[in-house]
Structures are given as C-alpha cells and as structure tokens.
C-alpha atoms as a PDB file:
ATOM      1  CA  UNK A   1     -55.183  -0.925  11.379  1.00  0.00           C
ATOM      2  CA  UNK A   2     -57.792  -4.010  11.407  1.00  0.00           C
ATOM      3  CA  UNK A   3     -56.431  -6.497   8.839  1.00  0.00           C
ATOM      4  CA  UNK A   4     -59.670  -6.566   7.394  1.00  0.00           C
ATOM      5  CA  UNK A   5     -58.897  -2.408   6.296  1.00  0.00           C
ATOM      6  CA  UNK A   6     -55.376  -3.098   3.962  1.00  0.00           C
ATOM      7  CA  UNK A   7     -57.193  -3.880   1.089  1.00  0.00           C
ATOM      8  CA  UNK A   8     -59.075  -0.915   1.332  1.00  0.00           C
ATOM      9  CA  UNK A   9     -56.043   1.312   2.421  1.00  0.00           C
ATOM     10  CA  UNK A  10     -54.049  -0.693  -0.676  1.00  0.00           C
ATOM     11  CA  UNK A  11     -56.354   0.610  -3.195  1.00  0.00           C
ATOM     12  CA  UNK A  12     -56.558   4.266  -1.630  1.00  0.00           C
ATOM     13  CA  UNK A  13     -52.883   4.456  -1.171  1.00  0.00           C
ATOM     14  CA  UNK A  14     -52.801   3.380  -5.239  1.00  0.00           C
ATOM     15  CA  UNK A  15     -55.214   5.645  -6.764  1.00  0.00           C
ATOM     16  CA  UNK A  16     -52.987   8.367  -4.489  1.00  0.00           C
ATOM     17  CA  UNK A  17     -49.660   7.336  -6.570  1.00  0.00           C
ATOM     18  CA  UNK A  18     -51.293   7.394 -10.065  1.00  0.00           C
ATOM     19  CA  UNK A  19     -51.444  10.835  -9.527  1.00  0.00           C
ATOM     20  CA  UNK A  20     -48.424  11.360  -7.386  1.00  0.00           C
ATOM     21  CA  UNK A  21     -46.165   8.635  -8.252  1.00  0.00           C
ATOM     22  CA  UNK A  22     -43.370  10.088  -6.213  1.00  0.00           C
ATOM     23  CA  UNK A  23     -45.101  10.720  -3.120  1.00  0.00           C
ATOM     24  CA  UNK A  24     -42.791   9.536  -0.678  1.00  0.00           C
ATOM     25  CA  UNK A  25     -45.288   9.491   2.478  1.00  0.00           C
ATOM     26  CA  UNK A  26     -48.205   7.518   0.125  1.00  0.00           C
ATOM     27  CA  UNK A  27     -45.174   4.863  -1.040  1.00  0.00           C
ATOM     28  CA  UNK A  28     -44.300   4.396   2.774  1.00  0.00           C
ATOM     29  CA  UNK A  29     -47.585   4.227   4.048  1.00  0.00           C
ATOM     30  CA  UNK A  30     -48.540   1.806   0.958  1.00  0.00           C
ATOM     31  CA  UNK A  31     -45.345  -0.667   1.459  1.00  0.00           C
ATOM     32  CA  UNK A  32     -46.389  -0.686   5.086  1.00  0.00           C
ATOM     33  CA  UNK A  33     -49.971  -1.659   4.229  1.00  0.00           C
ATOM     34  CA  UNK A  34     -48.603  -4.155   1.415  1.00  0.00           C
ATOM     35  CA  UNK A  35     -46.091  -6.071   4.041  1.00  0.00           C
ATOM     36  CA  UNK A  36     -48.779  -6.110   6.237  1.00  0.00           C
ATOM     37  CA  UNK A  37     -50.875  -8.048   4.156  1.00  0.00           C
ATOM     38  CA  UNK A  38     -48.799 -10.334   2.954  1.00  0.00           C
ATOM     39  CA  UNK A  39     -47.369  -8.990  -0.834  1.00  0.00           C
ATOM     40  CA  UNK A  40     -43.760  -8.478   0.296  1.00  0.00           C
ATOM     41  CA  UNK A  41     -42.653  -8.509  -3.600  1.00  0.00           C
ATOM     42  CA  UNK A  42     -44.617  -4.991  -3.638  1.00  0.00           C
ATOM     43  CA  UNK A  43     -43.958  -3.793  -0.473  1.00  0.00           C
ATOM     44  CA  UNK A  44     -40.181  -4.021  -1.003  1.00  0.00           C
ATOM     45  CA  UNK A  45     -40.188  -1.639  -3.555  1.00  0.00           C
ATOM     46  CA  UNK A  46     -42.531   1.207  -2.119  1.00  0.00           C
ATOM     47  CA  UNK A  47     -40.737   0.724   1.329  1.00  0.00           C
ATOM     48  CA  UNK A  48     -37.418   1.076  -0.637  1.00  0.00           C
ATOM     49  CA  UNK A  49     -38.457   3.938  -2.629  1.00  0.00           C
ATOM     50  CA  UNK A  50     -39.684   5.636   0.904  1.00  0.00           C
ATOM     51  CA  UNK A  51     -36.419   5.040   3.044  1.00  0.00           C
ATOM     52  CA  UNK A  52     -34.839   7.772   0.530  1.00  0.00           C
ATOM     53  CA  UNK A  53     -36.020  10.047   2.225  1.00  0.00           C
ATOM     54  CA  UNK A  54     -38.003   8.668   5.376  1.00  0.00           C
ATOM     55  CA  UNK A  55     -35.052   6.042   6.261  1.00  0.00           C
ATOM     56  CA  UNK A  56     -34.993   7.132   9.570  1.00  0.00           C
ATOM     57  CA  UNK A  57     -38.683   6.360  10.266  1.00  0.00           C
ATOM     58  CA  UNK A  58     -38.947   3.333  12.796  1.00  0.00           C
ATOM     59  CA  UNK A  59     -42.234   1.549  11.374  1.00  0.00           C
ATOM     60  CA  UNK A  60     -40.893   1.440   7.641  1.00  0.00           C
ATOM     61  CA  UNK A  61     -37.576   0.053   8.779  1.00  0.00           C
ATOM     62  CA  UNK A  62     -39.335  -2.711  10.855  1.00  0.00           C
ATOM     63  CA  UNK A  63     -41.852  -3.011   7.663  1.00  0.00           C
ATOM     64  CA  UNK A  64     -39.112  -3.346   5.159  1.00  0.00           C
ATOM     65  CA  UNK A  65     -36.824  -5.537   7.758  1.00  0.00           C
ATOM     66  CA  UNK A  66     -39.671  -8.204   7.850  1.00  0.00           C
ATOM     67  CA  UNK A  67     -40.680  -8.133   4.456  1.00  0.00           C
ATOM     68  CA  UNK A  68     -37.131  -8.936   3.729  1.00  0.00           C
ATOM     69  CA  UNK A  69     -36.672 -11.404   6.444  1.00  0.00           C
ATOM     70  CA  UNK A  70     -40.163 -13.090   4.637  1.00  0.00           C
ATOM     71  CA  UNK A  71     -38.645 -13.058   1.562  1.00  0.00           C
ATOM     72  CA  UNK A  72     -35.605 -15.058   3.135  1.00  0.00           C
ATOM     73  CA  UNK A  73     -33.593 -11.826   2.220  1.00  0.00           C
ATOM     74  CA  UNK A  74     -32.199 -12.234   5.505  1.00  0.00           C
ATOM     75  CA  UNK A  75     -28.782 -10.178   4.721  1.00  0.00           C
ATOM     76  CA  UNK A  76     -30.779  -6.727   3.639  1.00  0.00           C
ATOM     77  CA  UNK A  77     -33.450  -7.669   7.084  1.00  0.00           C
ATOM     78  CA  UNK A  78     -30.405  -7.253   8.661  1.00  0.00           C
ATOM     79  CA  UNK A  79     -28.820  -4.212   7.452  1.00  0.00           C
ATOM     80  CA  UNK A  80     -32.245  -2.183   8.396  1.00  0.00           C
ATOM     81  CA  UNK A  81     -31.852  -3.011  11.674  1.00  0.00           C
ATOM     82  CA  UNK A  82     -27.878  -1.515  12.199  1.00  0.00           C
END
C-alpha cells in the first residue's frame, strides 16, 4: 500500500470495528496499517488483539515485532520473532 493510502485504510478499517469490534482480520489489518504509519501506541494493541487468533500470520508478527522494537520494547520485538 502507497503511504499516502493508511490514512484512508485507518479510517475504513475504524468505521469496520465500531460495528465489529472483535473482528479479528479488521484489528490485524488496522494494527498493520497503524505501524505502518507511524502510531505504534495503537498498533500494539490491534496487532495484539489479532495474534489471538492470527499469531501465526507472518506480516502481523513482523508488524507487531517493529512496532515494538520502535517503541524500544525490544524484549517483546524479540519474542515475535522465536
């Protein structure tokens, strides 16, 4: 995705969850767009909320690993790698 597109795909993944608040797909896909654009404080928690059931998923492990390792949470970047 262009970075020019998360704030757009922010507010669509959003509006998504007000209705669906435990859609685990919209909260991965959301974290991934939120760590991609910088707001690691919210991405941690979608991301988190998603590996419950998607923790196998490649792209929100790397998503939540970095927004970790940005937050100089560099013991939990670890642990999503192993």
């Amino acid at each position: 995705m262009e970075q020019g597109l998360y704030p757009l795909a922010i507010k669509c993944y959003r509006t998504v969850l007000k209705e669906q608040p435990d859609n685990l797909s919209m909260n991965m896909k959301l974290g991934i767009a939120l760590q991609k654009g910088g707001m690691n404080n919210d991405a941690i928690l979608h991301l988190e909320k998603a590996s419950s059931k998607h923790g196998e998923e490649l792209e929100l492990l790397l998503s939540l690993a970095q927004a970790y390792y940005d937050m100089n949470m560099v013991v939990r970047a670890d642990r999503c790698s192993s």
